[in-house]
Protein backbone atom coordinates (compact mmCIF):
# COMPACT_ATOMS: atom_id res chain seq x y z
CA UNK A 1 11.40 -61.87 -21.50
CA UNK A 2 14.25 -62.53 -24.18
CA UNK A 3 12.09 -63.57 -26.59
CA UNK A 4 9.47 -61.04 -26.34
CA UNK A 5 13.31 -58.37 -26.01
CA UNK A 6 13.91 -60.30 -29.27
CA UNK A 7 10.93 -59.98 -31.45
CA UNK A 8 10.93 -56.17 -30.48
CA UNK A 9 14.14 -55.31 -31.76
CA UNK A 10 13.68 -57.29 -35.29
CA UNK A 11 10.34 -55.32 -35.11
CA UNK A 12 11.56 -51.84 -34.84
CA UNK A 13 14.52 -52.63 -36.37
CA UNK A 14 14.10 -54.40 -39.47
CA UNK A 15 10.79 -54.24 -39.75
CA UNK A 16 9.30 -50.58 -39.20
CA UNK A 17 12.32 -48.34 -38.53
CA UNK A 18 13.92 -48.77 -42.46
CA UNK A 19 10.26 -47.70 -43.62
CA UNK A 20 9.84 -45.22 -41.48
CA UNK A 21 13.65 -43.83 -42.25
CA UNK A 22 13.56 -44.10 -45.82
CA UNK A 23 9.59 -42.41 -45.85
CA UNK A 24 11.92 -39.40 -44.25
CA UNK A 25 14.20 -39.60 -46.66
CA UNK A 26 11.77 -39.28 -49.61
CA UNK A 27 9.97 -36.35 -47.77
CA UNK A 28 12.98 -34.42 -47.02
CA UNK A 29 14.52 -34.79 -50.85
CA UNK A 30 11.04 -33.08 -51.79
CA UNK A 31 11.01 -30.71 -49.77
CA UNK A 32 14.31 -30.00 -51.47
CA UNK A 33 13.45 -30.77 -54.88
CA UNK A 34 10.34 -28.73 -54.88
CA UNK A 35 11.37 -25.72 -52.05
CA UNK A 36 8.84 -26.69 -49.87
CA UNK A 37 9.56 -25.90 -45.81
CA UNK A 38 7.38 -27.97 -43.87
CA UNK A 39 7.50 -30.69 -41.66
CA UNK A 40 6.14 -33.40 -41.84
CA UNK A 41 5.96 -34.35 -37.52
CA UNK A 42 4.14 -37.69 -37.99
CA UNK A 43 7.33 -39.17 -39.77
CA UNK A 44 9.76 -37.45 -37.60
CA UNK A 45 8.08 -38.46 -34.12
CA UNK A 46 7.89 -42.32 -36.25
CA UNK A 47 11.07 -42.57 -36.26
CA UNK A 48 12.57 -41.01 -32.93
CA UNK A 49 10.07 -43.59 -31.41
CA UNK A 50 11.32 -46.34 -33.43
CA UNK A 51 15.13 -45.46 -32.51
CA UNK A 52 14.06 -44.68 -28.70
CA UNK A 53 13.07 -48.10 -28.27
CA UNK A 54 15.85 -49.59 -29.97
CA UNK A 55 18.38 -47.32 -27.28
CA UNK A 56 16.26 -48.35 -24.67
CA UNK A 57 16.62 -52.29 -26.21
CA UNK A 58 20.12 -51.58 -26.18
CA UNK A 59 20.92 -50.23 -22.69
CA UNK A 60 18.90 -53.18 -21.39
CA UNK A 61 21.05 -55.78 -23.26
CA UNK A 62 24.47 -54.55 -23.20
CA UNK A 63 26.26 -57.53 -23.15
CA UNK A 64 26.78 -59.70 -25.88
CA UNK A 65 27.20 -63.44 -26.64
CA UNK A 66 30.62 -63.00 -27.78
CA UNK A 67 31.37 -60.72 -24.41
CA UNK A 68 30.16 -63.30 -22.39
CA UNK A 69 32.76 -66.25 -23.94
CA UNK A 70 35.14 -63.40 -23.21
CA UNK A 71 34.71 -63.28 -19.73
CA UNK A 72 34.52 -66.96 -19.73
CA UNK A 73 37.90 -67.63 -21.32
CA UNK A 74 39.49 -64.98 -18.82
CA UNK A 75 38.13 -66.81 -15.80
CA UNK A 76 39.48 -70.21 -17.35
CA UNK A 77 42.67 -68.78 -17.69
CA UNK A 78 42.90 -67.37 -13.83
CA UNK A 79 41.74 -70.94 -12.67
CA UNK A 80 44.61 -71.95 -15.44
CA UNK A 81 47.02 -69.99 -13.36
CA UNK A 82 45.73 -70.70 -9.71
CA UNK A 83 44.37 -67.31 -9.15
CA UNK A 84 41.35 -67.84 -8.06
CA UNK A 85 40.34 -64.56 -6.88
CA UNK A 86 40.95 -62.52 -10.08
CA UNK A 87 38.59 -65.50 -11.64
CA UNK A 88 35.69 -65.28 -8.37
CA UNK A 89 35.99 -61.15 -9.12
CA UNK A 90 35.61 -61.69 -13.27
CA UNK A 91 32.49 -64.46 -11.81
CA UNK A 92 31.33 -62.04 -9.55
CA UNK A 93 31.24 -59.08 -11.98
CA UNK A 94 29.55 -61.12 -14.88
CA UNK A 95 26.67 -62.17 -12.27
CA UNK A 96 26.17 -58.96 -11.51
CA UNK A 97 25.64 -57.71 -15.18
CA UNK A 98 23.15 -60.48 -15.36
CA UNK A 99 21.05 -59.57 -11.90
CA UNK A 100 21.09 -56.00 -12.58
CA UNK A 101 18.16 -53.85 -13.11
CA UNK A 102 19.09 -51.60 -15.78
CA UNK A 103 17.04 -48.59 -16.46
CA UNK A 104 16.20 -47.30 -20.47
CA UNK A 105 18.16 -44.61 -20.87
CA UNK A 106 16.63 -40.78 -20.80
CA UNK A 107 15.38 -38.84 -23.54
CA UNK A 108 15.35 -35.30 -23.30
């Protein structure tokens, strides 16, 4: 699952989303340029899409490498200090960020 997690945020982030922004871009600065006042729904709908599923990426992969040696030090350092259950509650609470089911968030 983390690779195919992976290759779908390089996809919609590097690949399509910077296309699909900068497309808007160009659209929108000729609609200015040249007074025109339409839409153009195809490119706007592109790119909520493309941002949607990097949120929903996001929400499901909150926590970081860097987070993780974080949490890691701090339970070294309670075990450091004898207090073992400030480092099982740290233990516990990583686990469960790990186990849990975490829905994409809503778009309204």
């Amino acid at each position: 699952m983390a690779e195919n997690l992976a290759q779908s945020l390089a996809f919609h982030a590097y690949q399509e989303m910077p296309d699909v922004a900068l497309g808007l871009l160009a659209w929108i600065e000729l609609n200015i340029r040249e007074g025109i006042h339409e839409r153009h729904a195809g490119l706007s709908f592109d790119l909520q899409y493309h941002l949607y599923n990097w949120l929903q990426a996001e929400a499901l992969v909150p926590y970081g490498r860097q987070d993780v040696f974080d949490e890691l030090a701090e339970i070294k350092d309670c075990l450091s200090r004898n207090d073992k259950e400030s480092a099982a509650a740290i233990l516990d609470s990583l686990i469960e960020r790990f186990e849990t089911s975490v829905s994409p968030p809503d778009v309204e």
